[in-house]
PDB file of N, CA and C in Angstrom:
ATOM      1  N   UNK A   1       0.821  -1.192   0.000  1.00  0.00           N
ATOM      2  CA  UNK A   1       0.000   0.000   0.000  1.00  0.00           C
ATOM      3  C   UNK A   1       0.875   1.270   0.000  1.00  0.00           C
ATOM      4  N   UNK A   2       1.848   0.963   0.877  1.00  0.00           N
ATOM      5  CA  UNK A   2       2.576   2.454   0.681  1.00  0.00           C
ATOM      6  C   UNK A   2       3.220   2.536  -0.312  1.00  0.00           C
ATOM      7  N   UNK A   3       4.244   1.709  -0.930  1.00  0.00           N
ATOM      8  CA  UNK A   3       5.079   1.990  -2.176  1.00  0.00           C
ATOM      9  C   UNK A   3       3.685   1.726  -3.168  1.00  0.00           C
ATOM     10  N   UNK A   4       2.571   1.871  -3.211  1.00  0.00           N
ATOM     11  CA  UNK A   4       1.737   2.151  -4.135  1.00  0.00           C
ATOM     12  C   UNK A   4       1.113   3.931  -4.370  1.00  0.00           C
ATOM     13  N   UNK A   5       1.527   4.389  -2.534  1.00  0.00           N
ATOM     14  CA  UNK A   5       1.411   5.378  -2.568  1.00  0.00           C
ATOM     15  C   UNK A   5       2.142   6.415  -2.962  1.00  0.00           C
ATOM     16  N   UNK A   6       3.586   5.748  -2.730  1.00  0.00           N
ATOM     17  CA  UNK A   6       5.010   6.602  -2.757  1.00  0.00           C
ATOM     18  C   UNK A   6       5.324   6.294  -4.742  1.00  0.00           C
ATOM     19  N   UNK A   7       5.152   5.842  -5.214  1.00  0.00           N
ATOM     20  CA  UNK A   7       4.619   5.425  -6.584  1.00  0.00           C
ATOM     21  C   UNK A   7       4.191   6.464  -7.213  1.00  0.00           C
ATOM     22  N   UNK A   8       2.540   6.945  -6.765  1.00  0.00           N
ATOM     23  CA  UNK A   8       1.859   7.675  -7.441  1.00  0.00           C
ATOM     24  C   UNK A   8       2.134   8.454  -6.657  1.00  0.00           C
ATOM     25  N   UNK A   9       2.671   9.200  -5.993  1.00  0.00           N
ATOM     26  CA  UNK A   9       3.488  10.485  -5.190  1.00  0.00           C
ATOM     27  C   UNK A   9       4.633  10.932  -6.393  1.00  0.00           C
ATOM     28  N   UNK A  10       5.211  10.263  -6.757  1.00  0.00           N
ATOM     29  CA  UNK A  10       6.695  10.405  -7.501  1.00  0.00           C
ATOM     30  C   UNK A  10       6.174  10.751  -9.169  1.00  0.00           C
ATOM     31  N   UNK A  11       4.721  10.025  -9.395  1.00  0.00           N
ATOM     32  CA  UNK A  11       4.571  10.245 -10.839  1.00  0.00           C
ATOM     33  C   UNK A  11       3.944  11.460 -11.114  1.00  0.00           C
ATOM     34  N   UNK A  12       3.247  11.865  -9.966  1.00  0.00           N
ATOM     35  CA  UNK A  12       2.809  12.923  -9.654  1.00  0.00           C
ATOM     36  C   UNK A  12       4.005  14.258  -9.673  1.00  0.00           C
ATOM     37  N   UNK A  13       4.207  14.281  -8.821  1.00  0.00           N
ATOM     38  CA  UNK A  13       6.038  15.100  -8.647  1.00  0.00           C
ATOM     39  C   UNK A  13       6.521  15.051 -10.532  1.00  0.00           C
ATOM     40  N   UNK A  14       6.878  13.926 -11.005  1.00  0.00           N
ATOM     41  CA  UNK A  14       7.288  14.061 -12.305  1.00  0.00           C
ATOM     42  C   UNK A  14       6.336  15.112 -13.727  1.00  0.00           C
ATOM     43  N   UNK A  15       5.104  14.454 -13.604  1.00  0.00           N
ATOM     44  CA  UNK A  15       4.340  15.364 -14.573  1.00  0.00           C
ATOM     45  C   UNK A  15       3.980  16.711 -14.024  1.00  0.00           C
ATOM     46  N   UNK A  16       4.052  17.399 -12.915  1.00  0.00           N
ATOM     47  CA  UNK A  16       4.614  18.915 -12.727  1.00  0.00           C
ATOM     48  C   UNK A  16       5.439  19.147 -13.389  1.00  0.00           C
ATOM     49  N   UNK A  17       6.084  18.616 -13.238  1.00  0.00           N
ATOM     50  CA  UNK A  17       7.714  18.900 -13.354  1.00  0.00           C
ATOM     51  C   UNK A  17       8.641  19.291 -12.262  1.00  0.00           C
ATOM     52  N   UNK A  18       8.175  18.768 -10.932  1.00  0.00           N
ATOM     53  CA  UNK A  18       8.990  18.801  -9.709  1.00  0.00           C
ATOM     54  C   UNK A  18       9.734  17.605  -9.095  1.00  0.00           C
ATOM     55  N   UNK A  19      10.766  18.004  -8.467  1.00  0.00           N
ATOM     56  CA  UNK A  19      11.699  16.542  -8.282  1.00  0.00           C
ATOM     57  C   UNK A  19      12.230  16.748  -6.334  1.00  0.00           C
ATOM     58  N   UNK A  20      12.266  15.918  -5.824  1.00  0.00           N
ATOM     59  CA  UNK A  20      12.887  16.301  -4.517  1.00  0.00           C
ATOM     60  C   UNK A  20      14.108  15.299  -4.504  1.00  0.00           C
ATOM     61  N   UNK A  21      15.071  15.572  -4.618  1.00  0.00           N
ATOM     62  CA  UNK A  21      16.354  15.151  -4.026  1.00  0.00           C
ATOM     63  C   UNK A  21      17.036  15.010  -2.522  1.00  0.00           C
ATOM     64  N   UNK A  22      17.254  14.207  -1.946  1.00  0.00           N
ATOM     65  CA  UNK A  22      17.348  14.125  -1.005  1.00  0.00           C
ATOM     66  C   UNK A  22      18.988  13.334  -0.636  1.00  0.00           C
ATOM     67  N   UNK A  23      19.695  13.927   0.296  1.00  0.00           N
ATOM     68  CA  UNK A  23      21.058  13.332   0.143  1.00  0.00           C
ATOM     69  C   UNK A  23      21.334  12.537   1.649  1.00  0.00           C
ATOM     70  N   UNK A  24      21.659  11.643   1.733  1.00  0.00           N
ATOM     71  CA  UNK A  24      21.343  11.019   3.303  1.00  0.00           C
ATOM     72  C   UNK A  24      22.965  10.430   2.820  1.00  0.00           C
ATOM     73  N   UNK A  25      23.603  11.353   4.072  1.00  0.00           N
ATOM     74  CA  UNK A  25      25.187  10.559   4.184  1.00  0.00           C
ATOM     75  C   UNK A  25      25.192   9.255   4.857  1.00  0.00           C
ATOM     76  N   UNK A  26      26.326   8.717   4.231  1.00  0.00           N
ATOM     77  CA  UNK A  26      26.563   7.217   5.293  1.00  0.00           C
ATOM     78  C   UNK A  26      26.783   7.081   6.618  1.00  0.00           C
ATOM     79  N   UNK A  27      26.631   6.688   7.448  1.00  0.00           N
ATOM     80  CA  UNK A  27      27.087   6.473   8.475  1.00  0.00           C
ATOM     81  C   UNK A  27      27.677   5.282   8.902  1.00  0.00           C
ATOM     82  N   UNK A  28      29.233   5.827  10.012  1.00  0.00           N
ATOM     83  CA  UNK A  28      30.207   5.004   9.714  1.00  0.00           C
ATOM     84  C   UNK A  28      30.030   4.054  10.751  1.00  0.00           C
ATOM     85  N   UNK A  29      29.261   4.426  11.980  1.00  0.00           N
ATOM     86  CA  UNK A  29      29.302   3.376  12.867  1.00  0.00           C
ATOM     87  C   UNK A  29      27.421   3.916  13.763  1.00  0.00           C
ATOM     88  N   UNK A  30      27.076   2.757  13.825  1.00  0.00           N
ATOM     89  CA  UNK A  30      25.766   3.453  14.822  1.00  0.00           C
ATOM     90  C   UNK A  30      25.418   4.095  16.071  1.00  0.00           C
ATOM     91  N   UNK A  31      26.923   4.570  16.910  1.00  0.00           N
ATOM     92  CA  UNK A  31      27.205   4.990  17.297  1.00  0.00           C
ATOM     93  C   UNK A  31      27.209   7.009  17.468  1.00  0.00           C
ATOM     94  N   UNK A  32      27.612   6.891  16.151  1.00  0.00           N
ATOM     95  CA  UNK A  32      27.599   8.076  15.515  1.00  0.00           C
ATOM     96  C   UNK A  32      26.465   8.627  14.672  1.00  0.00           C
ATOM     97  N   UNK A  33      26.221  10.039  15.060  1.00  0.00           N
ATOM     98  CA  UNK A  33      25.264  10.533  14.109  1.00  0.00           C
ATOM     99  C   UNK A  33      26.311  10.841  12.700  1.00  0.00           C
ATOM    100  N   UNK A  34      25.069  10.865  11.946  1.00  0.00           N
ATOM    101  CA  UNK A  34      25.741  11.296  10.382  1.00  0.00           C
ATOM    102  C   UNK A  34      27.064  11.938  10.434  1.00  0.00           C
ATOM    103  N   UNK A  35      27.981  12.038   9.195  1.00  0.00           N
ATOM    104  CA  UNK A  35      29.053  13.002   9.556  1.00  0.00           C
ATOM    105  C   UNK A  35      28.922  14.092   8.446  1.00  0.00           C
ATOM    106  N   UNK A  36      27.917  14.286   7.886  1.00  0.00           N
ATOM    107  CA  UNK A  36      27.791  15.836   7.587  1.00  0.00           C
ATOM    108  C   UNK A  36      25.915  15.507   7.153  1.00  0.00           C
ATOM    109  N   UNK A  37      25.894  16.750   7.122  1.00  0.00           N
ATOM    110  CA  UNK A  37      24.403  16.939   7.623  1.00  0.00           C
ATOM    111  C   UNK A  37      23.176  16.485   6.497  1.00  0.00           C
ATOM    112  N   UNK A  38      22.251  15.729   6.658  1.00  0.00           N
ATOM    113  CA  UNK A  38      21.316  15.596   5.375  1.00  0.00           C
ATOM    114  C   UNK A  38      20.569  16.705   5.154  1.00  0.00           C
ATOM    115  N   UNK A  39      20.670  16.899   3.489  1.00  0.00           N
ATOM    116  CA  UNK A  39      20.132  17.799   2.816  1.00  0.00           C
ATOM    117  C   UNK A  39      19.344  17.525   2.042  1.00  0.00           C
ATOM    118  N   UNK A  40      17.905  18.432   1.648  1.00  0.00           N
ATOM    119  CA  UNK A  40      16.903  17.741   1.333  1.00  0.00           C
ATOM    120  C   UNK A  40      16.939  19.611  -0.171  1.00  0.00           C
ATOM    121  N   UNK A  41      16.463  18.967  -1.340  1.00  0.00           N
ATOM    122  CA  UNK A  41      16.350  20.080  -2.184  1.00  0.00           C
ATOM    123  C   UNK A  41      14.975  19.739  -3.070  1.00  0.00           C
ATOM    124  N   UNK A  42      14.147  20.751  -3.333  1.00  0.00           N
ATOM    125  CA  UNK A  42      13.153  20.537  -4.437  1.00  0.00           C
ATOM    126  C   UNK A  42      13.534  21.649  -5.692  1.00  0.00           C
ATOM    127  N   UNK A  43      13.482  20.982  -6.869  1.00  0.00           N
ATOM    128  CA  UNK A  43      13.246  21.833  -7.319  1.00  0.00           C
ATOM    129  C   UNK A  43      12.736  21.220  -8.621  1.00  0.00           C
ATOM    130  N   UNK A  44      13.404  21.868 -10.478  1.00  0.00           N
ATOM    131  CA  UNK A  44      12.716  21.738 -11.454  1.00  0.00           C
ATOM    132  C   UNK A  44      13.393  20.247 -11.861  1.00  0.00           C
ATOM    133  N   UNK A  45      12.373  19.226 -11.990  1.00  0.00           N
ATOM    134  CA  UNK A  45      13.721  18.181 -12.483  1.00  0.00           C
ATOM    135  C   UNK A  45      13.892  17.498 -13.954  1.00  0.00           C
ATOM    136  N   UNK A  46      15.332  17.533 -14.215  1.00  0.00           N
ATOM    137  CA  UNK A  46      15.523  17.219 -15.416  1.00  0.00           C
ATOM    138  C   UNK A  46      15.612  15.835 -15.940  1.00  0.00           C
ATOM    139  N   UNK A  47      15.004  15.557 -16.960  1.00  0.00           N
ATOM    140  CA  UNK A  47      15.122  14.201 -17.521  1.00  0.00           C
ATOM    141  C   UNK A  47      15.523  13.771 -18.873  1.00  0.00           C
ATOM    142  N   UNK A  48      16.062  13.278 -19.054  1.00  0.00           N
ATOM    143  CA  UNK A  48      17.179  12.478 -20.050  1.00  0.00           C
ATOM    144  C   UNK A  48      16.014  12.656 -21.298  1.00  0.00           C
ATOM    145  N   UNK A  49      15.797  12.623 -22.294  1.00  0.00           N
ATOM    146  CA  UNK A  49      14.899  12.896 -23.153  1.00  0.00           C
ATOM    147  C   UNK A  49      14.649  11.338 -23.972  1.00  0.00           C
ATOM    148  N   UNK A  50      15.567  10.892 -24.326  1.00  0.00           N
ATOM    149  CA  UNK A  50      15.640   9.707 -24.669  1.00  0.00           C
ATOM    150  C   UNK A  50      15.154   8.377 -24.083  1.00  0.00           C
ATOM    151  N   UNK A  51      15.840   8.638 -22.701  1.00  0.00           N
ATOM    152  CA  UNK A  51      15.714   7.154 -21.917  1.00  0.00           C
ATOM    153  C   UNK A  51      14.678   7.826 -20.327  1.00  0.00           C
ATOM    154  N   UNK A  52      14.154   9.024 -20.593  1.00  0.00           N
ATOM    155  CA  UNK A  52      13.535   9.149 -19.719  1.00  0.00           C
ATOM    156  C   UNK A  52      14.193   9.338 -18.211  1.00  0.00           C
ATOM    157  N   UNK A  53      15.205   8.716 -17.830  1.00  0.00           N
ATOM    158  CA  UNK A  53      15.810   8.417 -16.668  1.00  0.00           C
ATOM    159  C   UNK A  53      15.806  10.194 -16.189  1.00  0.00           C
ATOM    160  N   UNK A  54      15.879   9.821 -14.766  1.00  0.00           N
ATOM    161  CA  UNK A  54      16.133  11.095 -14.005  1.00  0.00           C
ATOM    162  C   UNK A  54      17.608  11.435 -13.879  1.00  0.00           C
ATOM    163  N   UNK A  55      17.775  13.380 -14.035  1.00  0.00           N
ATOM    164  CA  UNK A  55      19.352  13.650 -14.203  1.00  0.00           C
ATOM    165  C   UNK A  55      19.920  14.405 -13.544  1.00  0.00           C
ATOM    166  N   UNK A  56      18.737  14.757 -12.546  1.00  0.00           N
ATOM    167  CA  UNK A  56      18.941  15.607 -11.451  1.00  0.00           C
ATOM    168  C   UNK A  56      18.275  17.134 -11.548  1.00  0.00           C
ATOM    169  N   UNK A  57      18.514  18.176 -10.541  1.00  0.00           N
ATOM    170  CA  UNK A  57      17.646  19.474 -10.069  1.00  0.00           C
ATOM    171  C   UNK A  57      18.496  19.868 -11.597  1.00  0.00           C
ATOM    172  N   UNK A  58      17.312  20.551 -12.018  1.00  0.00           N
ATOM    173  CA  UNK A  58      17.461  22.185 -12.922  1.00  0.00           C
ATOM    174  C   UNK A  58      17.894  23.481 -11.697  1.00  0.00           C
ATOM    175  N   UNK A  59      18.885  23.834 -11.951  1.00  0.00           N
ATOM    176  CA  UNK A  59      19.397  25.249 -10.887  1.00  0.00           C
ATOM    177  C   UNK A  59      18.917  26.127 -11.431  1.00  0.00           C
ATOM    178  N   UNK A  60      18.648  26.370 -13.118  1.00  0.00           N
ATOM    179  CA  UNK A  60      18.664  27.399 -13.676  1.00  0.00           C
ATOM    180  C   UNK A  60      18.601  28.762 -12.710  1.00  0.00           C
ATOM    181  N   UNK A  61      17.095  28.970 -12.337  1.00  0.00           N
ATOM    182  CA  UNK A  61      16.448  29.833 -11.846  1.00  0.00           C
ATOM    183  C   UNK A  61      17.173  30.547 -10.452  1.00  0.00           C
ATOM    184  N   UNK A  62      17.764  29.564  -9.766  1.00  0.00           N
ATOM    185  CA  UNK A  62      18.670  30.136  -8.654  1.00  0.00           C
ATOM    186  C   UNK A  62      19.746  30.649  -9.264  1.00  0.00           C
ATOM    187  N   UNK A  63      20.563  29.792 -10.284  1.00  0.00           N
ATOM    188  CA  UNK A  63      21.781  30.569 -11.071  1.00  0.00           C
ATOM    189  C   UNK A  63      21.347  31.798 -11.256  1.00  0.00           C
ATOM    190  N   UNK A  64      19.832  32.395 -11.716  1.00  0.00           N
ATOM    191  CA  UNK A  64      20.107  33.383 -12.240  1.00  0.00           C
ATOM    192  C   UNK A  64      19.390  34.607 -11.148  1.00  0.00           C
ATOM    193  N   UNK A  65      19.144  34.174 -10.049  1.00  0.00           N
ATOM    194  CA  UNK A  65      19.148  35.105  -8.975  1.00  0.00           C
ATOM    195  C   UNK A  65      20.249  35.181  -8.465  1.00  0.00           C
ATOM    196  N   UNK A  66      21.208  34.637  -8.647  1.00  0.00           N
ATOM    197  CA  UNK A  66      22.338  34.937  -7.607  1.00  0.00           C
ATOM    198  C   UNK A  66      23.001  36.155  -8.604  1.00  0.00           C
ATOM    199  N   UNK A  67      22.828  35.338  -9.512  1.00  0.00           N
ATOM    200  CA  UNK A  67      23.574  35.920 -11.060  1.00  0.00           C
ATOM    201  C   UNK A  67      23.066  37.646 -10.926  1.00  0.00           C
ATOM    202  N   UNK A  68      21.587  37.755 -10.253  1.00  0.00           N
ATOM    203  CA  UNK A  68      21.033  39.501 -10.957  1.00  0.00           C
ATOM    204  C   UNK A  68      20.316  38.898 -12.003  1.00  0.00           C
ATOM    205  N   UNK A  69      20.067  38.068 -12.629  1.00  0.00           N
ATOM    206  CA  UNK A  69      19.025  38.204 -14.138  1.00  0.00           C
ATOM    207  C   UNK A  69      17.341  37.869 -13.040  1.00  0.00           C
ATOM    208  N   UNK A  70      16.812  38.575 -13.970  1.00  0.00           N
ATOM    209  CA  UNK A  70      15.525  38.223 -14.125  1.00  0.00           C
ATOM    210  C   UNK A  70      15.026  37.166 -14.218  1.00  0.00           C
ATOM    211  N   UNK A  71      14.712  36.945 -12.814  1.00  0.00           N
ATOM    212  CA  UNK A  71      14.180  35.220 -12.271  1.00  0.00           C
ATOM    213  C   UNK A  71      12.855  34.814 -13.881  1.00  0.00           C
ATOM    214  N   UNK A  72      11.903  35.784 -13.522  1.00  0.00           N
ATOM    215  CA  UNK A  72      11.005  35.617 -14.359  1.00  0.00           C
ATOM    216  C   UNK A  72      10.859  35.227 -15.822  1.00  0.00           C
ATOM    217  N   UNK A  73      12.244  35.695 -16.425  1.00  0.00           N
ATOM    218  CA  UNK A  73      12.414  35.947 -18.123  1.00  0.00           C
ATOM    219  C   UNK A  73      12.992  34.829 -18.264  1.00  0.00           C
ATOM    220  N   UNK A  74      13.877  34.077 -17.318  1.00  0.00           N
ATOM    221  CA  UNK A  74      14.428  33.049 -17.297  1.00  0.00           C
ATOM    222  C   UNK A  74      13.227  31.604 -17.463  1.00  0.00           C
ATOM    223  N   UNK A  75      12.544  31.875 -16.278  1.00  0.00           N
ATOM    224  CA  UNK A  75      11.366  31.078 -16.260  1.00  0.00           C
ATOM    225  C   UNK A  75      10.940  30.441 -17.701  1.00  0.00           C
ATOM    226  N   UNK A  76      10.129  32.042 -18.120  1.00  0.00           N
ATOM    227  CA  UNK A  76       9.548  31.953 -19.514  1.00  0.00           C
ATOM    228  C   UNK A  76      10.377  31.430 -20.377  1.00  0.00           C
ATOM    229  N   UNK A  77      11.272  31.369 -20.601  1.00  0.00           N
ATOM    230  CA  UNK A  77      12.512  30.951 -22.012  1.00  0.00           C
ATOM    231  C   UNK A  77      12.531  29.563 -21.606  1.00  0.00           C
ATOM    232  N   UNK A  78      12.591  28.668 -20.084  1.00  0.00           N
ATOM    233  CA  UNK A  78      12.790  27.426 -19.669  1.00  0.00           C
ATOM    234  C   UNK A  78      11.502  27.120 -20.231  1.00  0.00           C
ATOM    235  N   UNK A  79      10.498  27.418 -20.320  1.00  0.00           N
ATOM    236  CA  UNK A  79       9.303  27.128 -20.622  1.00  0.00           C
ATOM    237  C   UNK A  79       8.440  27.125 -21.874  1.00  0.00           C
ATOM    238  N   UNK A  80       9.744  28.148 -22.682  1.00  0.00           N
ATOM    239  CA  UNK A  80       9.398  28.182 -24.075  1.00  0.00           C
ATOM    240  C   UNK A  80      10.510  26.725 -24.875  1.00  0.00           C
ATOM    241  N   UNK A  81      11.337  26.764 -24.049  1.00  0.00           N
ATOM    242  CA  UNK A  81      12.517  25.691 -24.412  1.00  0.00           C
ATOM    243  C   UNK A  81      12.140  24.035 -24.112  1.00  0.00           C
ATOM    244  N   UNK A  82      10.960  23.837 -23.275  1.00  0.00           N
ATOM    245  CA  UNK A  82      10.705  22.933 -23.314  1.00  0.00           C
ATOM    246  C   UNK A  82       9.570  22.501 -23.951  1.00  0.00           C
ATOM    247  N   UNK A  83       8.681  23.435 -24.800  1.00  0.00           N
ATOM    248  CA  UNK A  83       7.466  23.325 -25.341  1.00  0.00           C
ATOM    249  C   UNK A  83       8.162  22.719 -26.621  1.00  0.00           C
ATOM    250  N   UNK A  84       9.533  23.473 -27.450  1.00  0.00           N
ATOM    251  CA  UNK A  84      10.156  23.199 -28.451  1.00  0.00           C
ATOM    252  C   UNK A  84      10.567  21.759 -28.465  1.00  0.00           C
ATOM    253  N   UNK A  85      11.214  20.962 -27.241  1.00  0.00           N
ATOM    254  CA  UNK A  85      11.407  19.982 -27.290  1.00  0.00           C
ATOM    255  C   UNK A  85      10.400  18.915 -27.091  1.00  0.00           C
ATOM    256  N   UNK A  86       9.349  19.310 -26.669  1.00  0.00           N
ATOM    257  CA  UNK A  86       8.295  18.118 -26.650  1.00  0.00           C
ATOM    258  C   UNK A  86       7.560  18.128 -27.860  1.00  0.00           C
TER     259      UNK A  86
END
């Protein structure tokens, strides 16, 4: 029941077009908590066009706030760029 849920959770997440990445370090003994901290990211996610496979977060949009560009214009062009490819 649950990986039926976590299933249609993920296919869901995919046809948005949202992805959550999640990074869970190893741990070396059970003793010990993690040795650097888990990080959890959502954002636009990219997929292999061919084989479908997942390829990880699109940054674009943060690149281009850090950058100074226009979060927005960026948006639109990601959005005109993927209408072209489908």
């Amino acid at each position: 029941m649950i990986e039926e849920k976590r299933s249609e959770f993920n296919l869901f997440l995919k046809d948005i077009g949202l992805a959550v990445q999640v990074l869970i370090p190893e741990k070396f003994s059970k003793a010990r908590k993690y040795e650097s901290p888990i990080s959890f990211e959502v954002g636009i996610g990219m997929y292999d066009n061919k084989t479908n496979e997942y390829i990880g977060l699109g940054q674009r949009s943060e690149d281009a706030d850090v950058l100074g560009i226009d979060v927005k214009e960026v948006i639109k062009y990601q959005t005109l760029e993927k209408q072209l490819v489908a």
